[in-house]
Protein backbone atom coordinates (compact mmCIF):
# COMPACT_ATOMS: atom_id res chain seq x y z
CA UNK A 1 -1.30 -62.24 -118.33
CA UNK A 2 1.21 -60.23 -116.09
CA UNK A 3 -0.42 -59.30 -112.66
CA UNK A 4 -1.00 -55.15 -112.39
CA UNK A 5 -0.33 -55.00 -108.98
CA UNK A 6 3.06 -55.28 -106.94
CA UNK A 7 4.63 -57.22 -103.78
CA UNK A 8 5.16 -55.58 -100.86
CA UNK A 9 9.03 -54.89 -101.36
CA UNK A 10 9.18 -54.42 -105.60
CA UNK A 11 10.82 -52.28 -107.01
CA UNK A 12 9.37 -50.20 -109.64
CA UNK A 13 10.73 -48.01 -112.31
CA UNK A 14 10.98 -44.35 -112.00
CA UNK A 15 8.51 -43.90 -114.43
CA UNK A 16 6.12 -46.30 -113.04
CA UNK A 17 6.47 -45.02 -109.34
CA UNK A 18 6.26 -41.38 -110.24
CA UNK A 19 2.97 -42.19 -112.31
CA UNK A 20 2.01 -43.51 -109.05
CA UNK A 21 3.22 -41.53 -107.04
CA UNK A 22 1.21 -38.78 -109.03
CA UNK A 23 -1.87 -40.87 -108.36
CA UNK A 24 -2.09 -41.01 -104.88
CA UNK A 25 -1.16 -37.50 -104.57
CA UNK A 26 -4.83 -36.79 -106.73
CA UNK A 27 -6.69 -39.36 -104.92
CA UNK A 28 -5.70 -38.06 -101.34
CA UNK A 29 -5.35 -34.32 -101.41
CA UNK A 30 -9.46 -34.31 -101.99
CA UNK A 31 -10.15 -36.23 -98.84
CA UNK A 32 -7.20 -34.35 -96.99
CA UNK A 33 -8.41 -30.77 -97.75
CA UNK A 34 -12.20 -31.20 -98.04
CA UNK A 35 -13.01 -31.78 -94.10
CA UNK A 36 -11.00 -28.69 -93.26
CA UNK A 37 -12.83 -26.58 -95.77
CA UNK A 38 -16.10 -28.08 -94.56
CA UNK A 39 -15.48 -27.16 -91.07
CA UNK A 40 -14.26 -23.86 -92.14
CA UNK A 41 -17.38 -22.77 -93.89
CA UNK A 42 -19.57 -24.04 -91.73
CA UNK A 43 -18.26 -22.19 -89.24
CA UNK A 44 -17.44 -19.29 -91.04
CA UNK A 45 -13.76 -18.76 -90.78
CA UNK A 46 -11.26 -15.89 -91.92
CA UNK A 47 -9.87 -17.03 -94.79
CA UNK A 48 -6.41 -17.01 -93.15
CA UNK A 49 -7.73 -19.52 -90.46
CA UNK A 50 -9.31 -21.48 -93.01
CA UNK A 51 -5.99 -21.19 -94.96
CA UNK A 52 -4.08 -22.54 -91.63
CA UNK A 53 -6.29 -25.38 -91.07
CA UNK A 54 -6.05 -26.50 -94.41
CA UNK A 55 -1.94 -26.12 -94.55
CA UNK A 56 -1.44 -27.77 -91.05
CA UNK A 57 -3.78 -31.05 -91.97
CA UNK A 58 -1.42 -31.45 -95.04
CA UNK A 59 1.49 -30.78 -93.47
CA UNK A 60 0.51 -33.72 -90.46
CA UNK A 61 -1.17 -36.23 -93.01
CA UNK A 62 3.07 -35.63 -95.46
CA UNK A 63 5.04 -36.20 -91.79
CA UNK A 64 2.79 -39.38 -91.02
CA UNK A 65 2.14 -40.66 -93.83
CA UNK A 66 6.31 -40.80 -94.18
CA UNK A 67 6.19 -42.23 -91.00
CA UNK A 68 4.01 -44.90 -91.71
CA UNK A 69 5.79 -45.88 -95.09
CA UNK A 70 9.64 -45.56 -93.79
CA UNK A 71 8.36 -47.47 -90.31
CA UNK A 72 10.55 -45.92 -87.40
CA UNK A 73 10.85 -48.98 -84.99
CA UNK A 74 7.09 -49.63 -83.81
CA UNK A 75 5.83 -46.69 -85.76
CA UNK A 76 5.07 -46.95 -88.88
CA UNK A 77 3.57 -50.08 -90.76
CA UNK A 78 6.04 -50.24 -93.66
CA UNK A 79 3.62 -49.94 -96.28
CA UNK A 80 1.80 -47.00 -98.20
CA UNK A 81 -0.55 -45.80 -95.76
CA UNK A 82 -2.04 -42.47 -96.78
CA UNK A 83 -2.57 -40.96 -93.01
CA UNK A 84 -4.99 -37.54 -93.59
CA UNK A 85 -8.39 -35.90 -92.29
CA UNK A 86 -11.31 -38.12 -91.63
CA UNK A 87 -15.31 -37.03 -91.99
CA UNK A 88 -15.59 -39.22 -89.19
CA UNK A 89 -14.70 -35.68 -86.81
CA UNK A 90 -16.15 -33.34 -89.13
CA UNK A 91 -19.73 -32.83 -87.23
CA UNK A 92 -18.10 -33.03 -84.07
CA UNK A 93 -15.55 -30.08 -84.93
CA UNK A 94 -18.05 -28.10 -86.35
CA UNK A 95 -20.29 -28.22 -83.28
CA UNK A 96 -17.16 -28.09 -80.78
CA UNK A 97 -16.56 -24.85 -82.81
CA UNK A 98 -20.20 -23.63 -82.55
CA UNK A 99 -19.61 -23.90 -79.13
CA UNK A 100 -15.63 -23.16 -78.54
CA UNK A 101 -14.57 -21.88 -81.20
CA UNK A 102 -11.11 -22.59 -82.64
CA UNK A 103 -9.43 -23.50 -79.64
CA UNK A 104 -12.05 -25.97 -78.60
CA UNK A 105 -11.73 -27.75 -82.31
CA UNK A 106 -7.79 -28.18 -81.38
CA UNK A 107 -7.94 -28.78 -77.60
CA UNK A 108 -10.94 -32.18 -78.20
CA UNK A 109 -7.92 -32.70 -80.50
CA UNK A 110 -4.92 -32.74 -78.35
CA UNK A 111 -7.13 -34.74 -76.03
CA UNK A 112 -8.34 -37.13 -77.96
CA UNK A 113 -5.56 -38.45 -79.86
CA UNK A 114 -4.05 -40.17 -76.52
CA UNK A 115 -6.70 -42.21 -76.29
CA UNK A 116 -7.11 -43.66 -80.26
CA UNK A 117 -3.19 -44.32 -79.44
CA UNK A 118 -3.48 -46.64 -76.74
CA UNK A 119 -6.65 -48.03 -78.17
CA UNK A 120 -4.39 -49.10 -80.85
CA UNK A 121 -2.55 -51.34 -78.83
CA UNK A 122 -5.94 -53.27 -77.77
CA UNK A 123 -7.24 -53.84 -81.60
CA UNK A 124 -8.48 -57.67 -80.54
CA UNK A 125 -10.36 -56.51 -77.66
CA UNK A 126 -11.69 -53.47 -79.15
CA UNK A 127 -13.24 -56.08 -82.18
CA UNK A 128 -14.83 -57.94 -80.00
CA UNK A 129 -16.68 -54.23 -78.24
CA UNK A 130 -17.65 -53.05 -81.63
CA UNK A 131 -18.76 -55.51 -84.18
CA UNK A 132 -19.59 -54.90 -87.68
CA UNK A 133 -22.90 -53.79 -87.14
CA UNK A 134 -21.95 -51.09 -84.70
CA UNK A 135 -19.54 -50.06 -86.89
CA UNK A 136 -21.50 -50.17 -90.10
CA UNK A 137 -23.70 -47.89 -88.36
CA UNK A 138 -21.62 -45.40 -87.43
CA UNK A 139 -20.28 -45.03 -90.75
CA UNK A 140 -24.26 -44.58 -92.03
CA UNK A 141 -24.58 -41.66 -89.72
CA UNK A 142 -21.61 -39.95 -90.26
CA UNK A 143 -22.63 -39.96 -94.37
CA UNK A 144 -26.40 -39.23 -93.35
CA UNK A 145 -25.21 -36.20 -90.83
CA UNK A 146 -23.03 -34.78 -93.72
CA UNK A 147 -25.84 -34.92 -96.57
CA UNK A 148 -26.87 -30.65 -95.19
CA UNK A 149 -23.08 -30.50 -95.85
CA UNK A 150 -23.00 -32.02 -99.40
CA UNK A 151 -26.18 -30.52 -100.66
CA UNK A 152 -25.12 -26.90 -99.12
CA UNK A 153 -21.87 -26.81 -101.19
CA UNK A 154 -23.68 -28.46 -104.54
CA UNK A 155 -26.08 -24.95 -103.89
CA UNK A 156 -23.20 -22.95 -104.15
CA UNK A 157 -21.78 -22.94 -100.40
CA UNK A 158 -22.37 -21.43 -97.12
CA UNK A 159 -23.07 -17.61 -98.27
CA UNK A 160 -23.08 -17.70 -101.74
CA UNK A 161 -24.99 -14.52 -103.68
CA UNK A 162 -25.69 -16.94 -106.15
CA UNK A 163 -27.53 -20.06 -103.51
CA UNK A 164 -29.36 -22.82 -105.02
CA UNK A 165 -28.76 -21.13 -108.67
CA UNK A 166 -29.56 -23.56 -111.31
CA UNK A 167 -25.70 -23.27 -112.67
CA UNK A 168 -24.76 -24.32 -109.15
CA UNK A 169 -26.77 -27.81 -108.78
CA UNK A 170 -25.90 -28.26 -112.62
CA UNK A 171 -22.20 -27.96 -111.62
CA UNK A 172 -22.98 -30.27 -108.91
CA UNK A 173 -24.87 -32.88 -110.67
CA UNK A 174 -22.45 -32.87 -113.49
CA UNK A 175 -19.57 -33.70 -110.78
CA UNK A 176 -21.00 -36.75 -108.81
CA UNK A 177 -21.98 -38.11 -112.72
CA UNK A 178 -18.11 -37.96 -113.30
CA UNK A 179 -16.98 -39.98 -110.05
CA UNK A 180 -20.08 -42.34 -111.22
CA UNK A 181 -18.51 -42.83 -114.12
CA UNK A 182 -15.12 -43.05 -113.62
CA UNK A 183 -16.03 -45.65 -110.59
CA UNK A 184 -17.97 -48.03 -113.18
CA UNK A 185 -15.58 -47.74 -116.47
CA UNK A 186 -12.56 -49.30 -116.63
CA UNK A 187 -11.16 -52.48 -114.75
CA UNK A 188 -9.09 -50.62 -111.59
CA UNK A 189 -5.74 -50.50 -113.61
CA UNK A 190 -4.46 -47.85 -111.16
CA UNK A 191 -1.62 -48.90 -108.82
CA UNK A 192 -2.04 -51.19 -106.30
CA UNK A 193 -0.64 -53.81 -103.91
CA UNK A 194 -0.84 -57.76 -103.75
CA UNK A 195 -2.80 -58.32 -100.38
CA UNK A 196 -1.77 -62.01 -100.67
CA UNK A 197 2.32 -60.86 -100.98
CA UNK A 198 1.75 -58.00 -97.73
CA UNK A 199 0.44 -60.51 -95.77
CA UNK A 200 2.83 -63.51 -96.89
């Protein structure tokens, strides 16, 4: 039985790379635009701000995600590495904004992003500060801190006439049974790499 998944430097058909090419466009524009429109509503932002925030993280997550896949001497890793929003920031924007507003969101930003650079350069040492169960943690509080979010926009969103309206949770319901489903059925015949050919 032929293998469905490629080596690191294959070359696929046109057919077979726009199909997945197609994919990965679905499965990251989600995660790319949700934390923006989380952070907008929460915060309650014009719909042209909202509208900027949400154009400016896809327009940063195209340039280095082409970064990452082209690889421009040290930058880049060479392979597809979707690079996009994270929930990780999402309750820290929203209260930076409670607090600052927009410019405070983009200024922890500017700041911040120094620092996860050179951290990058230490990923041995930084291992060894934060083991699994630190991490594994953090990632339990970040989902626990965004349930409010998740059940707020399965009610019908910040604001909504129509909160907590039985069509709303239906709608809801009826959308995390789809990603149940489609996460259970099938056998992960999407496209995918060889981890045993990237790392040979």
């Amino acid at each position: 039985m032929k293998s469905r998944f490629y080596s690191l430097d294959e070359k696929l058909a046109i057919p077979t790379a726009l199909l997945c090419g197609f994919q990965h466009v679905l499965a990251m524009f989600v995660g790319i635009v949700t934390p923006p429109l989380i952070i907008g509503a929460a915060l309650g932002f014009e719909a042209a701000d909202a509208g900027f925030l949400i154009s400016m993280s896809l327009f940063v997550s195209g340039v280095c995600t082409f970064i990452q896949v082209r690889r421009f001497g040290q930058l880049g890793s060479g392979m597809l590495s979707v690079q996009g929003t994270s929930f990780t920031f999402v309750p820290l924007a929203i209260e930076a904004g409670r607090s600052g507003g927009y410019p405070l969101i983009l200024g922890l930003a500017l700041f911040a992003s120094p620092v996860e650079m050179v951290l990058s350069r230490f990923i041995p040492i930084v291992r060894r500060l934060f083991p699994p169960v630190v991490t594994g943690s953090v990632v339990m509080l970040i989902g626990i801190s965004l349930i409010r979010v998740g059940m707020t926009d399965i009610a019908g969103g910040h604001g909504a006439a129509d909160f907590g309206h039985p069509r709303n949770l239906a709608m809801g319901l009826f959308v995390i049974a789809i990603i149940v489903a489609a996460n259970r059925v099938g056998g992960g015949n999407g496209c995918g790499t060889d981890a045993d050919a990237v790392w040979r």
